[in-house]
Protein backbone atom coordinates (compact mmCIF):
# COMPACT_ATOMS: atom_id res chain seq x y z
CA UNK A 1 -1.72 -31.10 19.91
CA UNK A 2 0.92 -29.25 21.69
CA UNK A 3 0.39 -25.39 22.84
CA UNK A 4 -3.01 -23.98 21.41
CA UNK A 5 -2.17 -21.85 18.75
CA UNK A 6 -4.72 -18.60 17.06
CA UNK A 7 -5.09 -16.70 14.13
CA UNK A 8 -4.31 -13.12 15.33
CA UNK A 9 -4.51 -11.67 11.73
CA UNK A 10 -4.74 -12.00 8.22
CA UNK A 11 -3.91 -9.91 5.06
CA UNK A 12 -4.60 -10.50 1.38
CA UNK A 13 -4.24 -8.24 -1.96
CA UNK A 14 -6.43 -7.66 -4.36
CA UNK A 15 -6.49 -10.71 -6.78
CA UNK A 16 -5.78 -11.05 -10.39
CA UNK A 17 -3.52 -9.95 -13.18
CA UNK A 18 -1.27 -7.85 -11.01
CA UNK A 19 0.75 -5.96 -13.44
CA UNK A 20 0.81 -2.89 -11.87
CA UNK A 21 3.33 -4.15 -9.47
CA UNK A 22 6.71 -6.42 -9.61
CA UNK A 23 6.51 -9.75 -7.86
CA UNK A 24 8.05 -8.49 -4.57
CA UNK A 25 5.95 -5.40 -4.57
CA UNK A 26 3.08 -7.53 -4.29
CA UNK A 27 4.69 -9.53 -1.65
CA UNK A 28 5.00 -6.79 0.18
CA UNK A 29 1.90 -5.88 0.07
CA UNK A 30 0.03 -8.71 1.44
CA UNK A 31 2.79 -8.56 4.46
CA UNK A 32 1.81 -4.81 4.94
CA UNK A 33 -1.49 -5.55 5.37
CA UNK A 34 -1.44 -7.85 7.98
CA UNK A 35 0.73 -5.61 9.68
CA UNK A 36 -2.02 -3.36 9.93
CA UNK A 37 -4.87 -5.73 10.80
CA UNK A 38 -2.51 -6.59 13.52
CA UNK A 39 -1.30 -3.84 14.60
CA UNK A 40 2.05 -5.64 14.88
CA UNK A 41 5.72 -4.50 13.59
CA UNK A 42 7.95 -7.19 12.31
CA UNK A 43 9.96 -6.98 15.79
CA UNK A 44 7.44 -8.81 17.43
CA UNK A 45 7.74 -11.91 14.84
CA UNK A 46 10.07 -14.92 15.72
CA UNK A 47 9.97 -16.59 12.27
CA UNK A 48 8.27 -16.55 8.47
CA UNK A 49 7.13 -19.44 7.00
CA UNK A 50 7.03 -18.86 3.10
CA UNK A 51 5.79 -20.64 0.06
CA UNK A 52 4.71 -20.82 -3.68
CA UNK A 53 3.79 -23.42 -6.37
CA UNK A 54 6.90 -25.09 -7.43
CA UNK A 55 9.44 -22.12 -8.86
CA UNK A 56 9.46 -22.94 -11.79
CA UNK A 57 6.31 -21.61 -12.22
CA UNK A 58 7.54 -17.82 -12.39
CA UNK A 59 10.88 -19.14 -13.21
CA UNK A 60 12.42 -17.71 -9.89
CA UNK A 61 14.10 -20.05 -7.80
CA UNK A 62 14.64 -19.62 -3.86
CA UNK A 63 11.89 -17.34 -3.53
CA UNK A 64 12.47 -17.11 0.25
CA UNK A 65 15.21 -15.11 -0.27
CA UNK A 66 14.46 -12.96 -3.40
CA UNK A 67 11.42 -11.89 -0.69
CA UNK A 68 13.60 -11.53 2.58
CA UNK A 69 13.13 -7.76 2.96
CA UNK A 70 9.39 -7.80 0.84
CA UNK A 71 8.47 -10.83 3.61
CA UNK A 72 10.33 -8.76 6.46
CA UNK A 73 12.60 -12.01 7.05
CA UNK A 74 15.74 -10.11 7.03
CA UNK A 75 18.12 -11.76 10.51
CA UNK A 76 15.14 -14.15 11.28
CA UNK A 77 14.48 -17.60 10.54
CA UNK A 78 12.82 -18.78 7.44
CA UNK A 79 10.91 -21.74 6.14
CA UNK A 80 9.97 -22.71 2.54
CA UNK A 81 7.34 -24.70 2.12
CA UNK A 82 5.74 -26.27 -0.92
CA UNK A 83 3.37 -28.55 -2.03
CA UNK A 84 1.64 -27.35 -5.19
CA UNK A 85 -1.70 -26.71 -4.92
CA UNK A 86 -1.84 -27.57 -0.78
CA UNK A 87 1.00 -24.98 -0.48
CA UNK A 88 -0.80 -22.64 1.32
CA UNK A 89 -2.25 -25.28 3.91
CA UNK A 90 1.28 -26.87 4.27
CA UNK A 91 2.11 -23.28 4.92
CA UNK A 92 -0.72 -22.65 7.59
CA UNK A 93 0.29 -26.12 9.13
CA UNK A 94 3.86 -25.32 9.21
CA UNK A 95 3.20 -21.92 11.42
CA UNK A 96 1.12 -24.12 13.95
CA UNK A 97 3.72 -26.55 14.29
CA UNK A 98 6.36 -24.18 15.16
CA UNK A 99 4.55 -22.51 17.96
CA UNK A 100 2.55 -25.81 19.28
CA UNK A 101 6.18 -27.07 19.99
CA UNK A 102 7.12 -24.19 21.98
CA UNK A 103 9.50 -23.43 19.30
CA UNK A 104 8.21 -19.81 18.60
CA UNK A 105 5.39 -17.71 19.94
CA UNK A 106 4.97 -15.66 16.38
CA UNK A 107 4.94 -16.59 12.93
CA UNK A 108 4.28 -14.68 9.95
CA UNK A 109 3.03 -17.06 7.08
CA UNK A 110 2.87 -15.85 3.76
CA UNK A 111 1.70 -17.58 0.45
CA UNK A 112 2.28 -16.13 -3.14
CA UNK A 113 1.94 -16.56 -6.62
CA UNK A 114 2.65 -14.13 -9.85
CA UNK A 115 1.10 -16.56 -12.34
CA UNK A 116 0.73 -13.80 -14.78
CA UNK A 117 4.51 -13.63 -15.32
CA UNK A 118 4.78 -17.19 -16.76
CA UNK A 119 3.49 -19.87 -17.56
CA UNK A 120 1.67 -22.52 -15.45
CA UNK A 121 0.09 -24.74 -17.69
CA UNK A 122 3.31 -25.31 -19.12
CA UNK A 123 4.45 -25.78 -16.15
CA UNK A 124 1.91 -28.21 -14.56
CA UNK A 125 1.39 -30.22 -18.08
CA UNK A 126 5.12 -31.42 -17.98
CA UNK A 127 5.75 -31.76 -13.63
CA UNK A 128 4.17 -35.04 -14.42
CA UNK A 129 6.47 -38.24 -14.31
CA UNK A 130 7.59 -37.86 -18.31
CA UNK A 131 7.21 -41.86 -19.13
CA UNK A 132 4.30 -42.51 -17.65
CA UNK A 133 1.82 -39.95 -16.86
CA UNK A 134 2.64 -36.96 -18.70
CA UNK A 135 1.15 -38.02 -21.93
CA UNK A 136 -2.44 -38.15 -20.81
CA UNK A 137 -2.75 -36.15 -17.75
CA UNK A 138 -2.87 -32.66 -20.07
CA UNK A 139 -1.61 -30.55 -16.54
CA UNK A 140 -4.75 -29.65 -13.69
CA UNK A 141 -7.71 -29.98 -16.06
CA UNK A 142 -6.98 -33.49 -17.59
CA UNK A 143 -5.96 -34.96 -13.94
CA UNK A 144 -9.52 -33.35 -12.16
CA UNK A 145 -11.50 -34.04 -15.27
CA UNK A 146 -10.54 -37.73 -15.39
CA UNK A 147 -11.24 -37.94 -11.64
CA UNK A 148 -14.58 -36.40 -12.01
CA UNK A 149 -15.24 -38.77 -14.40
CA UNK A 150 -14.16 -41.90 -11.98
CA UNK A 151 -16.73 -40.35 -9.02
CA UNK A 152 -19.56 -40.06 -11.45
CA UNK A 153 -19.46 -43.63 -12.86
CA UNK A 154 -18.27 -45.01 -9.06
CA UNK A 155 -21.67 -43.74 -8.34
CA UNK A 156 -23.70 -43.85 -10.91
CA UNK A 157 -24.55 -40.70 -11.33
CA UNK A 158 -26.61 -39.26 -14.41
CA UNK A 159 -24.61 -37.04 -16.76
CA UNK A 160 -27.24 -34.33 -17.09
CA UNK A 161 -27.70 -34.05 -13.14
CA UNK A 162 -23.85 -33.34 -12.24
CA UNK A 163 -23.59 -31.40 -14.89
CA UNK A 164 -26.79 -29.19 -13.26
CA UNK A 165 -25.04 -29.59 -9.67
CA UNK A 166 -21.97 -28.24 -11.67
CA UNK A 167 -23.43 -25.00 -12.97
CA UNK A 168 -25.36 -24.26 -10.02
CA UNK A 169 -22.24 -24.31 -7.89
CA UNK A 170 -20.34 -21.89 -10.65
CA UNK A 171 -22.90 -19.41 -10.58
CA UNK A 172 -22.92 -19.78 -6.91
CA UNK A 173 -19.28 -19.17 -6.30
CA UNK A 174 -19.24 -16.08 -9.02
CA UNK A 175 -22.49 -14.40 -7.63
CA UNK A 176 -20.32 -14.40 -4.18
CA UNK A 177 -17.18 -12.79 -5.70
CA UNK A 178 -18.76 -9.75 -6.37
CA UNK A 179 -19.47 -9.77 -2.03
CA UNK A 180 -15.50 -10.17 -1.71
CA UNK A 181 -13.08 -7.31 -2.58
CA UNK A 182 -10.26 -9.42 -3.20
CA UNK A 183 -11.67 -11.79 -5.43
CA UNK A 184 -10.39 -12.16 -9.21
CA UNK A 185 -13.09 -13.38 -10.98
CA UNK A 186 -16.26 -11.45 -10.79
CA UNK A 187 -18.67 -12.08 -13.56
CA UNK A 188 -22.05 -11.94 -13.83
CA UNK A 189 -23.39 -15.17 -15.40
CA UNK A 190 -26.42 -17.85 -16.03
CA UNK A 191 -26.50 -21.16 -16.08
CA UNK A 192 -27.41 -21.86 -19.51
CA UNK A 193 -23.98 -19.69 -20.01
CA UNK A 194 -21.80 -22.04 -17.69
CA UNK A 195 -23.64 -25.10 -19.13
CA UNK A 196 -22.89 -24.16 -22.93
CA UNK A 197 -19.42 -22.62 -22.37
CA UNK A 198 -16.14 -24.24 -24.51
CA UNK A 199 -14.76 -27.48 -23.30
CA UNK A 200 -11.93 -27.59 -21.70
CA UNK A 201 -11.65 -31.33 -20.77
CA UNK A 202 -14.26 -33.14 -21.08
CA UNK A 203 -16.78 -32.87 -18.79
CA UNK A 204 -15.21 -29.36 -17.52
CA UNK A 205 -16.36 -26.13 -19.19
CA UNK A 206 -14.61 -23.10 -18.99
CA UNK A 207 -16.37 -21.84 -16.37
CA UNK A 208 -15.86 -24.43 -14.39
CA UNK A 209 -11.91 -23.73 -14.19
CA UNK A 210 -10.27 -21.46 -11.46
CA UNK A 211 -8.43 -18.29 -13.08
CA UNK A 212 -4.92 -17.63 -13.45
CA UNK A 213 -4.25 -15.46 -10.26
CA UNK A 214 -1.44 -12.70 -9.31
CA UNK A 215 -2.01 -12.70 -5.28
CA UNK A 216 -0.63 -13.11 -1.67
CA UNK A 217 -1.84 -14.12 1.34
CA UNK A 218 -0.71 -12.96 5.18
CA UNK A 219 -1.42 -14.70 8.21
CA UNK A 220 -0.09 -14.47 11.90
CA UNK A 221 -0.45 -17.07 14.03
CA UNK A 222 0.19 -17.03 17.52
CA UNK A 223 0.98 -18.47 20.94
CA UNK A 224 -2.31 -18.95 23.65
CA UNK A 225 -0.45 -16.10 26.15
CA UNK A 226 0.34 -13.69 22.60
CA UNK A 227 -2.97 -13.87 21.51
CA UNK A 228 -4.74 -13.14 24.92
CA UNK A 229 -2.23 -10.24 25.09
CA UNK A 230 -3.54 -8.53 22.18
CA UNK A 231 -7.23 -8.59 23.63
CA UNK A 232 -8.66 -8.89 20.24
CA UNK A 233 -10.98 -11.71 18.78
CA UNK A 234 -8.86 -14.46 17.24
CA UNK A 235 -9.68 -17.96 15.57
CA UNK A 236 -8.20 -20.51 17.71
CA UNK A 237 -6.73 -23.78 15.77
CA UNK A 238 -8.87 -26.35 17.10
CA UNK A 239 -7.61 -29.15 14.82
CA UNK A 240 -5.72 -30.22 11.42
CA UNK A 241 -4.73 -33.19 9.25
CA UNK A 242 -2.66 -33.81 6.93
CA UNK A 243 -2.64 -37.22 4.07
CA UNK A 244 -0.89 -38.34 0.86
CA UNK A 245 -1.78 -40.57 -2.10
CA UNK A 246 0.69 -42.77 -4.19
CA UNK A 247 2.36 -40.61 -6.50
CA UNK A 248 1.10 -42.24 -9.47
CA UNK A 249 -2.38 -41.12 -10.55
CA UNK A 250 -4.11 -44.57 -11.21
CA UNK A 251 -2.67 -46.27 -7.88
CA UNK A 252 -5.03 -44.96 -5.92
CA UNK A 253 -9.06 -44.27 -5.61
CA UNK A 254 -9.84 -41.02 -6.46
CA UNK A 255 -13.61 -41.35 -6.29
CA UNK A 256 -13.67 -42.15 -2.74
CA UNK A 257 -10.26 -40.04 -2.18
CA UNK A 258 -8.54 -42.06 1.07
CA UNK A 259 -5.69 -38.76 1.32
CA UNK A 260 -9.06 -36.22 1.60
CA UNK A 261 -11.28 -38.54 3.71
CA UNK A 262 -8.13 -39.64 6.32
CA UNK A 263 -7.02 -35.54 6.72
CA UNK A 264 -10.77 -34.66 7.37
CA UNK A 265 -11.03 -37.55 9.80
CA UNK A 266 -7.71 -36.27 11.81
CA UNK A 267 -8.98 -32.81 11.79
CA UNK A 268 -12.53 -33.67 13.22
CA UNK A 269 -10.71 -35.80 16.05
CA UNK A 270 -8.58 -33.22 17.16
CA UNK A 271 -11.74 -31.15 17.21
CA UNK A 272 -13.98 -33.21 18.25
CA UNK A 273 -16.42 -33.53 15.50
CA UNK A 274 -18.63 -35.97 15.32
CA UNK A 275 -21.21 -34.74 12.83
CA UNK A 276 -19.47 -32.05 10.23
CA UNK A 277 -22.64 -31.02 8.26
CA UNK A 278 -24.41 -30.14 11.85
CA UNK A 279 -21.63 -28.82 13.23
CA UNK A 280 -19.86 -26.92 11.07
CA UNK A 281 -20.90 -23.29 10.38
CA UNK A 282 -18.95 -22.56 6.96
CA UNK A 283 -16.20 -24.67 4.78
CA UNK A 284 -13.81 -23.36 2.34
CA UNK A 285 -12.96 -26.22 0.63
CA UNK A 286 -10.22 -25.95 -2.24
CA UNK A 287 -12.36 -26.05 -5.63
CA UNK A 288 -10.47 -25.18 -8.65
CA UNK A 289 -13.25 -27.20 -10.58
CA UNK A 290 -16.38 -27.58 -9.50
CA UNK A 291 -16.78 -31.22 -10.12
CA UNK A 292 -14.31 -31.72 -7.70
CA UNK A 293 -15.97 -29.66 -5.16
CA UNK A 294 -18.80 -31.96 -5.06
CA UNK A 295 -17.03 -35.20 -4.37
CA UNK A 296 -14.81 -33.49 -1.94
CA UNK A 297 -18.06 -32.75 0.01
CA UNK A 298 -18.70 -36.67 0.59
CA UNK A 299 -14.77 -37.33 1.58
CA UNK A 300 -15.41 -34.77 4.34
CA UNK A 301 -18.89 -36.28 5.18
CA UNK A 302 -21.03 -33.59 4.34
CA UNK A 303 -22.84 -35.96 2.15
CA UNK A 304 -23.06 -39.79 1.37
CA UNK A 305 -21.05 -41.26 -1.54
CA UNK A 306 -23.45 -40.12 -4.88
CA UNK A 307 -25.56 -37.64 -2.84
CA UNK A 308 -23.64 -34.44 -3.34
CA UNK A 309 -25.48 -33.28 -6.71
CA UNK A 310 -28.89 -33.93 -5.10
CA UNK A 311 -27.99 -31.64 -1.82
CA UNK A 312 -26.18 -29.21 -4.07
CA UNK A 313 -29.17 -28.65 -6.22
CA UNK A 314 -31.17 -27.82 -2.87
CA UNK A 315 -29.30 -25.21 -1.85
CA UNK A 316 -27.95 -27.14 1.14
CA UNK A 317 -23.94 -25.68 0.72
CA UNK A 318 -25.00 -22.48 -0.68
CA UNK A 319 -24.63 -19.12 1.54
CA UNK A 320 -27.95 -19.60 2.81
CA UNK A 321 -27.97 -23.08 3.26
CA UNK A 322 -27.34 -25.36 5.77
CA UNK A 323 -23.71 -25.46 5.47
CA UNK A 324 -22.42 -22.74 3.39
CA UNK A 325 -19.05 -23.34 1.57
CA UNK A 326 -16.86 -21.23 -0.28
CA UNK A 327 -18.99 -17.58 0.32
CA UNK A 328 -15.93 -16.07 -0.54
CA UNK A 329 -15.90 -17.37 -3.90
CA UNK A 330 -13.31 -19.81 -3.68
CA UNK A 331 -10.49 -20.85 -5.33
CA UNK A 332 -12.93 -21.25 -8.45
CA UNK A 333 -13.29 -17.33 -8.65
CA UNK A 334 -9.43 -16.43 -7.50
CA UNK A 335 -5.93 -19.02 -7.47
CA UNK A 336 -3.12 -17.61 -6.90
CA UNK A 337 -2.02 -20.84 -6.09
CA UNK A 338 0.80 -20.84 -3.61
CA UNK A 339 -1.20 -18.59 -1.45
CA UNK A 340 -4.97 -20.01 -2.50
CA UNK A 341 -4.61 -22.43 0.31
CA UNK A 342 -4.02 -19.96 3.02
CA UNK A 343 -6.58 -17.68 1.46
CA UNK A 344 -8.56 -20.55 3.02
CA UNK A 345 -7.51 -20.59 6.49
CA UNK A 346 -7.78 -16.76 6.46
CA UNK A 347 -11.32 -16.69 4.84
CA UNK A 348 -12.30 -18.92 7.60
CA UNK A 349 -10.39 -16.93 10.42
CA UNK A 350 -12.39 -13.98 9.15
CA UNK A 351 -15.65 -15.83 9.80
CA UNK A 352 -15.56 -17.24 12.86
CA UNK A 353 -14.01 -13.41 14.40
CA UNK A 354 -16.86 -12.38 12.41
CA UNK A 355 -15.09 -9.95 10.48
CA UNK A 356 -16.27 -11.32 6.68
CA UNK A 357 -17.78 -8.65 5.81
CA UNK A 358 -20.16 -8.45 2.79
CA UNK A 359 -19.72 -12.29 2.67
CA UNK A 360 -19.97 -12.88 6.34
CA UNK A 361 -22.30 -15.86 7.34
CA UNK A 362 -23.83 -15.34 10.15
CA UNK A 363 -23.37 -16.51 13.61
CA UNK A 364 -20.46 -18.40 11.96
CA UNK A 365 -18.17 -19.81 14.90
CA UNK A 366 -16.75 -23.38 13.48
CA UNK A 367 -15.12 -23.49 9.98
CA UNK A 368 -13.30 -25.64 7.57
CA UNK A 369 -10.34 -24.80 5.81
CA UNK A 370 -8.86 -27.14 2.88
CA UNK A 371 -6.33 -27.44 0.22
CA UNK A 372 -5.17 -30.06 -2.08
CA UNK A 373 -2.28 -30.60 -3.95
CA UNK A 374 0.74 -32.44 -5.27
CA UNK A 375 -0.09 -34.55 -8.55
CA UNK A 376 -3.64 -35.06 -7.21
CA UNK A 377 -2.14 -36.54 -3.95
CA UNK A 378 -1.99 -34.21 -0.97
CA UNK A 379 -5.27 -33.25 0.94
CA UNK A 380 -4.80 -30.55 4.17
CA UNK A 381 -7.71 -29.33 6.46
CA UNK A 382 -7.52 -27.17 9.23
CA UNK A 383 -10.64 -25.98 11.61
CA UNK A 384 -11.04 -22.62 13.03
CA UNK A 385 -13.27 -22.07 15.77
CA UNK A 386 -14.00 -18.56 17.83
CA UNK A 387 -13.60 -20.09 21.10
CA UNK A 388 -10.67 -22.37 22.52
């Protein structure tokens, strides 16, 4: 894995429609703040790793350098990365890479996204290969909807049961907004609300669907002798992976989703997990629908293929549960998207320094951090633990 590599600091804004500020404001906002978590002065940063959806999403191209002096860049090195939804892990992974190589000791990473200032269902319905795909794949919800759809017959589960798994976990995940003070979303709801709200694809509701999201994220990662130096409590990197699909939608299994199940398997290697329900304290995994949240859970083995819905509807990933995922809220309650995949790595930094605040879990010292992306292709994880 190279040079071990920490989380010294993260910094977010508050979520949502952001028009109170341009887009570079906002930028620099989320950079201030992790300024100030840190204590550290752009001086003391050797490169910025930046990144949003595609740019066509806000219709500003080269980002990276329309944000040089909001992202503090100015006379350093920069690197754009994106990857759609998995932007803000490709971001996170990015930053470790340079300092694991001994290429750089700090790196500022930054994710944002002004979705409020365009249009990203346009944008999303016609990325699609035009031929092919883009007549049936109706942008994010048509693509996760039909996938939910494949895991539920793969399995045979009943209609009526996923679609209780389904509302418990959206009531969940909005209950533990209101315990973040970032969050976008925070509604208080019932299930017989989320299970009688409009359609928006079929089986998806509306409150099954992430949010439209103004929003940055800031994280610095480090070097092993920088983050000693500081003589604060950091989340060390203690392993990541990285996997892609075919590019086509129907050329590969999305019930039993190889690109998810091959980046958790890397991570847990590097890590050296054997058993990620036991061993894990927390998980953010990426869930912009909540469907998808519960086969995600069996591609990173925290249940068998089918079982999800039963352990959901326990209470097994809720905050109190055996392995809690997404207290924060998760990308289901805020997604601004090029920095929603970061927000995970930072939510998870937070809990194992046990600085989470309201929705701390307790004792939390191993976590999971995910994103997904592309046209349903890429899958990123990343674990955070408290001790090297």
């Amino acid at each position: 894995m190279g040079r071990a590599v920490a989380v010294v600091g993260v910094g977010q804004t508050r979520h949502g429609r952001r028009m109170d500020v341009s887009y570079p404001e906002l930028v620099r906002e989320g950079v201030m703040a992790v300024f100030e978590d840190t204590g550290l002065t752009p001086d003391d940063i050797d490169g910025v790793v930046s990144g949003t959806m595609p740019s066509m999403m806000e219709g500003v191209a080269l980002t990276h350098f329309y944000f040089a002096d909001a992202i503090q860049a100015v006379g350093k090195p920069v690197l754009k990365t994106e990857t759609c939804g998995s932007t803000g892990m490709s971001i996170a992974h990015t930053a470790y890479y340079w300092i694991a190589s001994g290429m750089a000791d700090v790196i500022l990473a930054v994710g944002h996204e002004k979705m409020n200032e365009g249009d990203s269902q346009a944008t999303m319905t016609t990325v699609a290969e035009p031929f092919y795909q883009r007549p049936f794949i109706s942008g994010a919800p048509g693509v996760f909807s039909m996938q939910s759809a494949i895991w539920k017959d793969r399995f045979g589960l009943s209609d009526e049961k996923v679609r209780e798994a389904a509302a418990y976990i959206s009531k969940t995940h909005h209950d533990s907004a209101f315990d973040n003070p970032y969050a976008h979303i925070k509604i208080r709801t019932t299930i017989e609300q989320i299970v009688n709200a409009r359609i928006i694809t079929y089986p998806v509701r509306l409150l099954d669907v992430c949010p439209n999201s103004d929003g940055v994220c800031a994280v610095i990662f480090a070097s092993e002798e920088k983050a000693r130096k500081m003589g604060r409590k950091v989340a060390w990197v203690k392993g990541i992976g990285y996997r892609g699909d075919e590019y086509f939608f129907g050329d590969s299994d999305k019930a039993e989703w190889v690109s998810a199940i091959e980046a958790a398997k890397q991570a847990y290697a590097q890590a050296g997990i054997k058993n990620p329900r036991k061993e894990l304290d927390v998980a953010e995994v990426y869930n912009p629908f909540t469907f998808q949240e519960m086969m995600l859970y069996e591609c990173f083995g925290f249940a068998a293929p089918g079982e999800a819905p039963d352990l959901v509807l326990k209470g097994t990933f809720a905050r109190q549960g055996e392995l809690p995922c997404d207290p924060s809220g998760g990308v289901l309650c805020t997604n601004p998207i090029g920095a929603s995949g970061l927000i995970r790595v930072a939510e998870a930094a937070l809990q194992v320094t046990g600085k989470g605040g309201a929705h701390q879990v307790p004792g939390a010292r191993l976590a999971l951090a995910h994103a997904m992306g592309g046209v349903a292709q890429f899958n990123g994880v990343m674990i955070l633990g408290s001790e090297l």
